[in-house]
N, C-alpha and C. Protein backbone atom coordinates (compact mmCIF):
# COMPACT_ATOMS: atom_id res chain seq x y z
N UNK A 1 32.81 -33.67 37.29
CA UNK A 1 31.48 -33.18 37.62
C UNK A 1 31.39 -31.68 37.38
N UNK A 2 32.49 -31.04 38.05
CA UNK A 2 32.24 -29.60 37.68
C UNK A 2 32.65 -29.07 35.90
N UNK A 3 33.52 -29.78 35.20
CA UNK A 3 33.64 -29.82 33.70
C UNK A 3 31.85 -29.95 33.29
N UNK A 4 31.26 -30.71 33.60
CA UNK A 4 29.97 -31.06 33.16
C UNK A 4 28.79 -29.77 33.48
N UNK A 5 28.79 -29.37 34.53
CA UNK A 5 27.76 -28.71 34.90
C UNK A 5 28.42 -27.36 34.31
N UNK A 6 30.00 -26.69 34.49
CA UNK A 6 30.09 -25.92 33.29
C UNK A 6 29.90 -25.89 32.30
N UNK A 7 29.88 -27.30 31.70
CA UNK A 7 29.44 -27.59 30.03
C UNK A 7 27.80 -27.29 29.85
N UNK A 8 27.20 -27.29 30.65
CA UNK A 8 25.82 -27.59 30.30
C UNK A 8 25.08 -26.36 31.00
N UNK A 9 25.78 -25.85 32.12
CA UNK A 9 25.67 -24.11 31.73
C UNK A 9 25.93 -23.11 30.69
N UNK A 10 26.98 -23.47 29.56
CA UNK A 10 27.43 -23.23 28.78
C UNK A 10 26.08 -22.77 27.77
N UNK A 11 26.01 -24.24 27.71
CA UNK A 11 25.01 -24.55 26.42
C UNK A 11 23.90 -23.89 26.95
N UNK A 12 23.34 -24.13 28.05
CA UNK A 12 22.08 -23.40 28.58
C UNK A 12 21.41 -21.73 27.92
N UNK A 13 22.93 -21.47 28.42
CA UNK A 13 23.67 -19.85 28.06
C UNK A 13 23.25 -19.50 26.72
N UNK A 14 24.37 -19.97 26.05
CA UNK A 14 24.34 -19.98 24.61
C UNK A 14 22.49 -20.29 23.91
N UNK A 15 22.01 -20.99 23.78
CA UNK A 15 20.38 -21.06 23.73
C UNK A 15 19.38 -19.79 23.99
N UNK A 16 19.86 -19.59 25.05
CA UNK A 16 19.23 -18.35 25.32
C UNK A 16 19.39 -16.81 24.55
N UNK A 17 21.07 -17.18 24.17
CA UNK A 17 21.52 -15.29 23.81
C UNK A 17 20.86 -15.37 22.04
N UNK A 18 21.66 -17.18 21.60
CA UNK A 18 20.94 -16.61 20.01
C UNK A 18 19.25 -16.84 19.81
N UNK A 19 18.90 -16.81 20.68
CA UNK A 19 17.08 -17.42 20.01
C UNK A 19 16.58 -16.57 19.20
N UNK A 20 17.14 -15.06 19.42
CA UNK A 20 16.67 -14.46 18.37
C UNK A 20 17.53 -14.15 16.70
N UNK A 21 18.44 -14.66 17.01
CA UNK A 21 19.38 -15.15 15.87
C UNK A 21 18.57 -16.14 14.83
N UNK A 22 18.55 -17.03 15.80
CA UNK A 22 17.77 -18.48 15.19
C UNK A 22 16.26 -17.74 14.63
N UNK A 23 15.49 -17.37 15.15
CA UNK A 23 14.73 -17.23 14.57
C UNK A 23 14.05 -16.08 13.45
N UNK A 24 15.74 -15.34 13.59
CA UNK A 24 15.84 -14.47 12.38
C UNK A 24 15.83 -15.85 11.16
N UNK A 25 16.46 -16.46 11.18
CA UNK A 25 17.17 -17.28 10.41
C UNK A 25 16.01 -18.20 10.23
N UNK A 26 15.45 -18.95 10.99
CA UNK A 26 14.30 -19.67 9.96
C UNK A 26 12.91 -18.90 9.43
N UNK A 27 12.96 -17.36 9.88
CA UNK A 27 11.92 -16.64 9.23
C UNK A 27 12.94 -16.60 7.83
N UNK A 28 13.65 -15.66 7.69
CA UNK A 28 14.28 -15.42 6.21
C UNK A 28 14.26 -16.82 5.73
N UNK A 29 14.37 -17.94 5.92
CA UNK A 29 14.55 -19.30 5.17
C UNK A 29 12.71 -19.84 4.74
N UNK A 30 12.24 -19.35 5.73
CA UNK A 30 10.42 -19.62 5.48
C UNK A 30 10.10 -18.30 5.51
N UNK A 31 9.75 -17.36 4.07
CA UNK A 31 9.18 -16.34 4.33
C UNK A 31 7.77 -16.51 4.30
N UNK A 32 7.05 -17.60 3.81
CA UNK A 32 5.77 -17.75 3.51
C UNK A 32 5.09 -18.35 4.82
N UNK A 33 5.57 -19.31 5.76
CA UNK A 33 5.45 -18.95 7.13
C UNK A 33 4.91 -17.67 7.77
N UNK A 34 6.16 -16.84 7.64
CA UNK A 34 6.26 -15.29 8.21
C UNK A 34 5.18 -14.70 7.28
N UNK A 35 4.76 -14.67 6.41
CA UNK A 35 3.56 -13.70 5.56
C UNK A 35 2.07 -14.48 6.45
N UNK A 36 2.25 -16.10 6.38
CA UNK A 36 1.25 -16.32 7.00
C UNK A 36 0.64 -15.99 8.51
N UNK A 37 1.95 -15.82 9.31
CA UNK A 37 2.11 -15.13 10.20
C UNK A 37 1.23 -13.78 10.70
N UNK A 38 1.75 -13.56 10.28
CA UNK A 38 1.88 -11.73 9.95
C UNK A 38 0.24 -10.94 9.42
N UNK A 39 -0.38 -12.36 8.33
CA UNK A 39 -1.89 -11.86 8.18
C UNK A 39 -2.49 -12.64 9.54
N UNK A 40 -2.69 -13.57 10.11
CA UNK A 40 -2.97 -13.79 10.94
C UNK A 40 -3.29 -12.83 12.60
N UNK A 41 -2.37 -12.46 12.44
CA UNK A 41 -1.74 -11.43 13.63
C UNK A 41 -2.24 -10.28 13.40
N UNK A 42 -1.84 -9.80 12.27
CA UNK A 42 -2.06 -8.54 11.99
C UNK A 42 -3.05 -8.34 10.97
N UNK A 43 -3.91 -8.86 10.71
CA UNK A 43 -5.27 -8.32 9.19
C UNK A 43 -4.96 -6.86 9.38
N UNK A 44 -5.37 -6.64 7.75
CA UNK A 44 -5.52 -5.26 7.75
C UNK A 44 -7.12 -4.13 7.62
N UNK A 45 -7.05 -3.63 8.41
CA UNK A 45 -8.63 -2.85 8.69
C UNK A 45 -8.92 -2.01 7.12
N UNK A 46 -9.82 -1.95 6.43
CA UNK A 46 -10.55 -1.98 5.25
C UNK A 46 -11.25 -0.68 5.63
N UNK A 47 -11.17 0.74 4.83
CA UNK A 47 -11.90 1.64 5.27
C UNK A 47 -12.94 2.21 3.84
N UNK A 48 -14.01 2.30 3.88
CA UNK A 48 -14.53 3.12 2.59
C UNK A 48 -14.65 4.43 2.63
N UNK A 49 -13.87 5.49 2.19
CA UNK A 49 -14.60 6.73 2.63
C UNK A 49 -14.90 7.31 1.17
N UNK A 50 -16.48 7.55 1.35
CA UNK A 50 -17.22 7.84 -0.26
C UNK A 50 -17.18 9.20 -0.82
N UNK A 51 -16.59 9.48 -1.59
CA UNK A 51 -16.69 10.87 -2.39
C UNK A 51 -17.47 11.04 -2.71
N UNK A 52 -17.39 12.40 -3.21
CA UNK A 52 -18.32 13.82 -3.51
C UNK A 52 -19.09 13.02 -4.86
N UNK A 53 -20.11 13.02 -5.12
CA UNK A 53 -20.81 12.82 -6.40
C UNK A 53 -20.95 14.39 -7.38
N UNK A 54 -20.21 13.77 -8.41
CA UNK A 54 -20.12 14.67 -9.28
C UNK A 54 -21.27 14.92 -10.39
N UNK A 55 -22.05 15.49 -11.09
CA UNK A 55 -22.50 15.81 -12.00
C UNK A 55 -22.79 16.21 -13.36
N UNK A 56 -22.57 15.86 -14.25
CA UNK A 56 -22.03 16.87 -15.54
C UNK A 56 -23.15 16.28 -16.51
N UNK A 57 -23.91 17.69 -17.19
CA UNK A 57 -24.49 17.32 -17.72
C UNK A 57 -24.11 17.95 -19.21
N UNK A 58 -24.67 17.47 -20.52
CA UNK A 58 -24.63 18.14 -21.84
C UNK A 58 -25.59 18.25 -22.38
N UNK A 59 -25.71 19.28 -22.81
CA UNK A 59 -27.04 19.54 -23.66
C UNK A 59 -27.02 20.10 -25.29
N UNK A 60 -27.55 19.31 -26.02
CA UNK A 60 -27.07 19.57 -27.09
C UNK A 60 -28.56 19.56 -27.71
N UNK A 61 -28.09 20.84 -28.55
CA UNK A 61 -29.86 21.95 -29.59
C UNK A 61 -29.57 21.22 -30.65
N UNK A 62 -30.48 20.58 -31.40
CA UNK A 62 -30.27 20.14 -32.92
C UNK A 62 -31.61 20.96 -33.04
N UNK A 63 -31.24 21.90 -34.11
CA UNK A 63 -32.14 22.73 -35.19
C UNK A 63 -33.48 21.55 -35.60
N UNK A 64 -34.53 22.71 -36.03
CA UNK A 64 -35.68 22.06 -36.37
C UNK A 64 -35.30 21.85 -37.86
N UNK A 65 -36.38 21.07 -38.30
CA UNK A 65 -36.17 20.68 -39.52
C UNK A 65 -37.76 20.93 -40.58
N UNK A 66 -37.52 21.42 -41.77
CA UNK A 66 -38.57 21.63 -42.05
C UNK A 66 -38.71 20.75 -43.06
N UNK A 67 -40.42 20.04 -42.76
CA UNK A 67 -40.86 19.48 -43.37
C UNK A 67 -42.11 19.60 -44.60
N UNK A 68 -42.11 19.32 -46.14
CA UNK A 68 -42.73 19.93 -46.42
C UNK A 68 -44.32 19.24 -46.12
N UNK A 69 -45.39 20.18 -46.21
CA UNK A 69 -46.78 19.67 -46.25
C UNK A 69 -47.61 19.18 -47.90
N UNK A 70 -48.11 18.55 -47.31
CA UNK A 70 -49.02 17.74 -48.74
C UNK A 70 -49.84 19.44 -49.27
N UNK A 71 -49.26 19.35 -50.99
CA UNK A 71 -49.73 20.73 -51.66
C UNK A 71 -51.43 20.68 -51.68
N UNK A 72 -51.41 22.06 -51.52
CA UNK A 72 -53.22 22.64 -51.68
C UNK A 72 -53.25 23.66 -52.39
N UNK A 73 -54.94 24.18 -53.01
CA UNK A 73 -55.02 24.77 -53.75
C UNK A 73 -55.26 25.67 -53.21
N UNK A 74 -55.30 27.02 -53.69
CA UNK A 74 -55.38 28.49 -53.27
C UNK A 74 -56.74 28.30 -53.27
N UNK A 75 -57.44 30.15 -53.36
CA UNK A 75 -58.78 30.34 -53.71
C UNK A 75 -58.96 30.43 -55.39
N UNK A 76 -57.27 30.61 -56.49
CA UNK A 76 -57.69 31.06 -57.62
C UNK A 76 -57.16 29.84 -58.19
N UNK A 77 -57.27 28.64 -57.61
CA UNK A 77 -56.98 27.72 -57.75
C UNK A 77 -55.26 27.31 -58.45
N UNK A 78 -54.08 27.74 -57.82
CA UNK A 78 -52.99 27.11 -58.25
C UNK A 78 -52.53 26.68 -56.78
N UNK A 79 -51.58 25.55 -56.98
CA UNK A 79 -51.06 24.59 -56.14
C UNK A 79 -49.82 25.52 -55.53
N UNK A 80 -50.32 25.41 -54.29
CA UNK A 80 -49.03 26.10 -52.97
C UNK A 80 -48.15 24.63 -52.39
N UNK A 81 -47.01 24.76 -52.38
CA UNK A 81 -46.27 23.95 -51.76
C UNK A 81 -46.15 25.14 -50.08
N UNK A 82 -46.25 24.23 -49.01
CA UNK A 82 -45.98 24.80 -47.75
C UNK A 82 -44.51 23.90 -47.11
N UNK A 83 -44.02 24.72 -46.48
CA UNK A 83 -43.14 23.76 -45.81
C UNK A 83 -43.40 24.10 -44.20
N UNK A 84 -43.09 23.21 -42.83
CA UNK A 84 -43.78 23.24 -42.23
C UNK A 84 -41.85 23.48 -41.15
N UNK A 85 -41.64 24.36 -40.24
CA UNK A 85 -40.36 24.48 -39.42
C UNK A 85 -40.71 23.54 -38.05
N UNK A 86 -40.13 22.10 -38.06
CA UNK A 86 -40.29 21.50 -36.55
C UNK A 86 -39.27 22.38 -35.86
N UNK A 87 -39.70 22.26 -34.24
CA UNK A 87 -39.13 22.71 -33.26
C UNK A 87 -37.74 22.54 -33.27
N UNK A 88 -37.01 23.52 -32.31
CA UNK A 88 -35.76 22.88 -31.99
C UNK A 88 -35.96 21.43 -31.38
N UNK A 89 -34.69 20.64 -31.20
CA UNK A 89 -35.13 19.80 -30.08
C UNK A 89 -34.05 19.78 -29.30
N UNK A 90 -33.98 19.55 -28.00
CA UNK A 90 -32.92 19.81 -26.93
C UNK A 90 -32.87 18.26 -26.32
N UNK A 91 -31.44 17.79 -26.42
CA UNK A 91 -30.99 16.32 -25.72
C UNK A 91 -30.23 16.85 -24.69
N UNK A 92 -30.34 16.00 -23.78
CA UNK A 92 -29.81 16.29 -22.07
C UNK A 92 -29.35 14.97 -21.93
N UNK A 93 -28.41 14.99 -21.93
CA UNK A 93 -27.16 13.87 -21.22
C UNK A 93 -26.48 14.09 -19.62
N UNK A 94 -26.59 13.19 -18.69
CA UNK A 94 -26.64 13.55 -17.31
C UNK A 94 -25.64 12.20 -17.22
N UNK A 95 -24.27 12.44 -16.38
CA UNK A 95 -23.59 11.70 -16.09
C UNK A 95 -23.36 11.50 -14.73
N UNK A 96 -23.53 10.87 -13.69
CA UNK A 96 -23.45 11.08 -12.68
C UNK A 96 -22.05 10.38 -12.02
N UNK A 97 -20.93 11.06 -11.75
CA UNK A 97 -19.36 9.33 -11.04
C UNK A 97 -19.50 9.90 -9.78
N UNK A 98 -18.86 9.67 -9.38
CA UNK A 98 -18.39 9.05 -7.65
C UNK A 98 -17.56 8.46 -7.48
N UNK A 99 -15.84 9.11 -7.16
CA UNK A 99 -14.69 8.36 -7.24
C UNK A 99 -15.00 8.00 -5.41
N UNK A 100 -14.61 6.84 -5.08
CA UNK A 100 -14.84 6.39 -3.88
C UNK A 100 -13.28 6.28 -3.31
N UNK A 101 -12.66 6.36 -1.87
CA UNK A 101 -11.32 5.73 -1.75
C UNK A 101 -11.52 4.91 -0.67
N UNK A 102 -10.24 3.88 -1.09
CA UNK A 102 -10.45 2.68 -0.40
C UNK A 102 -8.76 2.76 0.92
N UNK A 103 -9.57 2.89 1.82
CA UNK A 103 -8.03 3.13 3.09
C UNK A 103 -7.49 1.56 3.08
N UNK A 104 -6.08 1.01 3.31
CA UNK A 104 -6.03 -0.07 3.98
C UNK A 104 -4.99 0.37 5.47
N UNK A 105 -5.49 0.21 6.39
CA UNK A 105 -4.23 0.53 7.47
C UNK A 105 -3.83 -1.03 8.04
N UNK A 106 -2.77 -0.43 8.01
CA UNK A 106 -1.57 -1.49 8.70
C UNK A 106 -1.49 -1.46 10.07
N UNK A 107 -1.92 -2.70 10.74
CA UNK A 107 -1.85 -2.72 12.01
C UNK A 107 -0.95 -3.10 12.69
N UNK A 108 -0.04 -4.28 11.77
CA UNK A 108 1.44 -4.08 12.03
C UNK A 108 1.96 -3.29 12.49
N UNK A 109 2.60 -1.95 11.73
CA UNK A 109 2.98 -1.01 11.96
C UNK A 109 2.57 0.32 13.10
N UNK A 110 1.14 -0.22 13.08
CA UNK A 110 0.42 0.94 14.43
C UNK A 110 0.99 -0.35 15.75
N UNK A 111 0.89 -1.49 15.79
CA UNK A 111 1.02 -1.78 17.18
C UNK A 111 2.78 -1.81 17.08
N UNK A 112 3.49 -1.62 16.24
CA UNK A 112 4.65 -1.33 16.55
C UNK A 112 4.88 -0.18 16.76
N UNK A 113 4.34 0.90 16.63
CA UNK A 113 4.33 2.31 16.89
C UNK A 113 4.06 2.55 17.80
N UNK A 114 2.95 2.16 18.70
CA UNK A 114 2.84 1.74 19.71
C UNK A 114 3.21 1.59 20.77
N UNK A 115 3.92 0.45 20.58
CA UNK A 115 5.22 0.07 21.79
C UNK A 115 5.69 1.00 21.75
N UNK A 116 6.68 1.48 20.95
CA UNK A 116 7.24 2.52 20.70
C UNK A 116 6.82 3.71 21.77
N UNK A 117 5.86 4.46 21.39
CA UNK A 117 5.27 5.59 22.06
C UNK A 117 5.33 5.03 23.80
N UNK A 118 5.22 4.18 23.84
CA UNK A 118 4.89 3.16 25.38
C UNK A 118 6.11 3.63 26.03
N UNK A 119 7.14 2.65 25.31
CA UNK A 119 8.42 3.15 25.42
C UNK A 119 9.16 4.02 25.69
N UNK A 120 8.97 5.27 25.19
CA UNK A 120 9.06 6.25 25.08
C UNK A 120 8.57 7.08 26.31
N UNK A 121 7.72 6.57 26.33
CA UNK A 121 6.78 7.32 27.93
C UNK A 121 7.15 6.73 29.05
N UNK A 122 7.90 5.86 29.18
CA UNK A 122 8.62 5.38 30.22
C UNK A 122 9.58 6.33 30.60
N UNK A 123 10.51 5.76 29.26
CA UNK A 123 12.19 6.75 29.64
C UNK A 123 11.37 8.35 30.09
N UNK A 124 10.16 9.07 28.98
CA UNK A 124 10.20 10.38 29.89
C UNK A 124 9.68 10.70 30.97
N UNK A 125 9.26 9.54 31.99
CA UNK A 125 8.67 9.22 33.54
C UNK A 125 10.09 9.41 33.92
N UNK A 126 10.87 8.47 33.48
CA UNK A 126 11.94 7.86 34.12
C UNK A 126 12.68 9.50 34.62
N UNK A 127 12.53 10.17 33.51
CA UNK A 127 13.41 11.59 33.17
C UNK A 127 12.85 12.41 34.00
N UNK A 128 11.65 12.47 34.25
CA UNK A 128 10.98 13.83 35.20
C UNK A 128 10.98 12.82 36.46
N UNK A 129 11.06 11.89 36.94
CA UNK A 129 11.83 12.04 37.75
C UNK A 129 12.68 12.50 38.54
N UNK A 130 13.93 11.73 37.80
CA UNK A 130 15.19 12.56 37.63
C UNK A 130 15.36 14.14 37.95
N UNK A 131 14.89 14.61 36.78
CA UNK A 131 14.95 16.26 36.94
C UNK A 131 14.12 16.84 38.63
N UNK A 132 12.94 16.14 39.01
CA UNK A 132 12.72 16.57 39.88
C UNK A 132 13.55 16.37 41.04
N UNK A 133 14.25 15.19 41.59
CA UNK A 133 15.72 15.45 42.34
C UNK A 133 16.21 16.46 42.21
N UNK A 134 17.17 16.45 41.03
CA UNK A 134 18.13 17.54 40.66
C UNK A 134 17.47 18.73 41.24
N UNK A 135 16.10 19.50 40.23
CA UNK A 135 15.54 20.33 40.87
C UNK A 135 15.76 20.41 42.46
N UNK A 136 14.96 19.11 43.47
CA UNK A 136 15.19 19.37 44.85
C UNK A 136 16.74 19.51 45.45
N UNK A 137 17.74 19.17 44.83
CA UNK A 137 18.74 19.15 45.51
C UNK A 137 19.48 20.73 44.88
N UNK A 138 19.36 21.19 43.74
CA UNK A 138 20.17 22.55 43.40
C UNK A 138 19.17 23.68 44.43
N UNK A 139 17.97 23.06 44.95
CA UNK A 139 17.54 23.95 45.51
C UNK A 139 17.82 24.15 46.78
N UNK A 140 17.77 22.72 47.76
CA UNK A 140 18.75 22.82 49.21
C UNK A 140 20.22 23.26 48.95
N UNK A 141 20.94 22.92 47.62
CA UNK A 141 22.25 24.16 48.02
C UNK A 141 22.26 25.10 47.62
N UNK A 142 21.26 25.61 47.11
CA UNK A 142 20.91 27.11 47.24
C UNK A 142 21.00 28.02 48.23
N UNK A 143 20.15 27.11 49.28
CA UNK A 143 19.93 27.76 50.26
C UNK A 143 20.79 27.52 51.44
N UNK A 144 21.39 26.52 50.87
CA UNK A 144 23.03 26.46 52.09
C UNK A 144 24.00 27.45 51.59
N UNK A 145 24.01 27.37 50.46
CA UNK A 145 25.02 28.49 49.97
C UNK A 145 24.54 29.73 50.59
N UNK A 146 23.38 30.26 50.37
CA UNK A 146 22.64 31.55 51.08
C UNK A 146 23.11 31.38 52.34
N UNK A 147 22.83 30.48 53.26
CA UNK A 147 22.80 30.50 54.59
C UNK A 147 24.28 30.89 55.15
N UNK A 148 25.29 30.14 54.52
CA UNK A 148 26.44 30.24 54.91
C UNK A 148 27.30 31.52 54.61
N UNK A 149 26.83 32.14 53.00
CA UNK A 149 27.10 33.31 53.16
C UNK A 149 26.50 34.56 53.98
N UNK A 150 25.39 34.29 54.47
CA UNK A 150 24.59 35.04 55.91
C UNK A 150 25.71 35.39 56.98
N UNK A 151 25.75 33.60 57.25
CA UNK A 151 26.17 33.13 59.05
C UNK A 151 27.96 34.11 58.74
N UNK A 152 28.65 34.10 57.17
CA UNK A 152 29.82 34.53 57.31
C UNK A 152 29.85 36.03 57.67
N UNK A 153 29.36 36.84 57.16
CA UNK A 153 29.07 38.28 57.48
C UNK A 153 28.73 38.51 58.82
């Protein structure tokens, strides 16, 4: 009887220490599990933050062009050819971009950071604590030390 209930404390035992063994071990064997996991749990937050709109424009002069006019006669009657100067003309090309960026944050990693910081703020509770003892007690033998060198004189 007692072989048995040691045996099966045993095993009890044992179950408990590797579970996280084990389930190292069937994540690495199912990683697609664990990815499915993992978006589930953790989506990742989608941020747009829109840039500066840029501007650039070009402008480009093409010279006038002269055209000639249909010939006429003077007053002493011989034929004038005229030619006629069109305007400059000015083309304006206007481009407008806007590089946009796209954030993805990992929330994974923030709620593991997280804990972390949590963590962290424990042990330094835990610590000022601590120090405040110490503090109170170097300070009562301070003043025993004082006292006793008084009462010796």
């Amino acid at each position: 009887m007692r072989t048995i209930y040691l045996l099966s404390m045993v095993f009890l035992l044992s179950g408990c220490v590797s579970l996280k063994d084990r389930a190292g071990k069937f994540l690495k064997a199912n990683p697609d599990y664990l990815a499915e996991q993992c978006a589930l749990n953790f989506p990742p937050k989608f941020q747009i933050v829109e840039g500066k709109t840029r501007v650039d424009t070009l402008r480009e002069i093409l010279p006038g062009v002269e055209i000639p006019c249909p010939e006429v006669k003077d007053s002493v009657g011989t034929m004038i050819k005229n030619k006629v100067k069109c305007p400059d003309q000015q083309i304006q090309t206007v481009w407008k971009t806007r590089v946009d960026t796209l954030k993805v944050e990992n929330t994974a990693n923030i709620i593991r950071l997280q804990s972390e910081i949590l963590q962290w703020q424990a042990k330094n509770k835990d610590l000022q604590k601590g120090m405040q003892w110490r503090n109170w007690t170097l300070g009562v033998l301070a003043i025993f030390l004082v006292l006793t060198f008084i009462i010796k004189r």
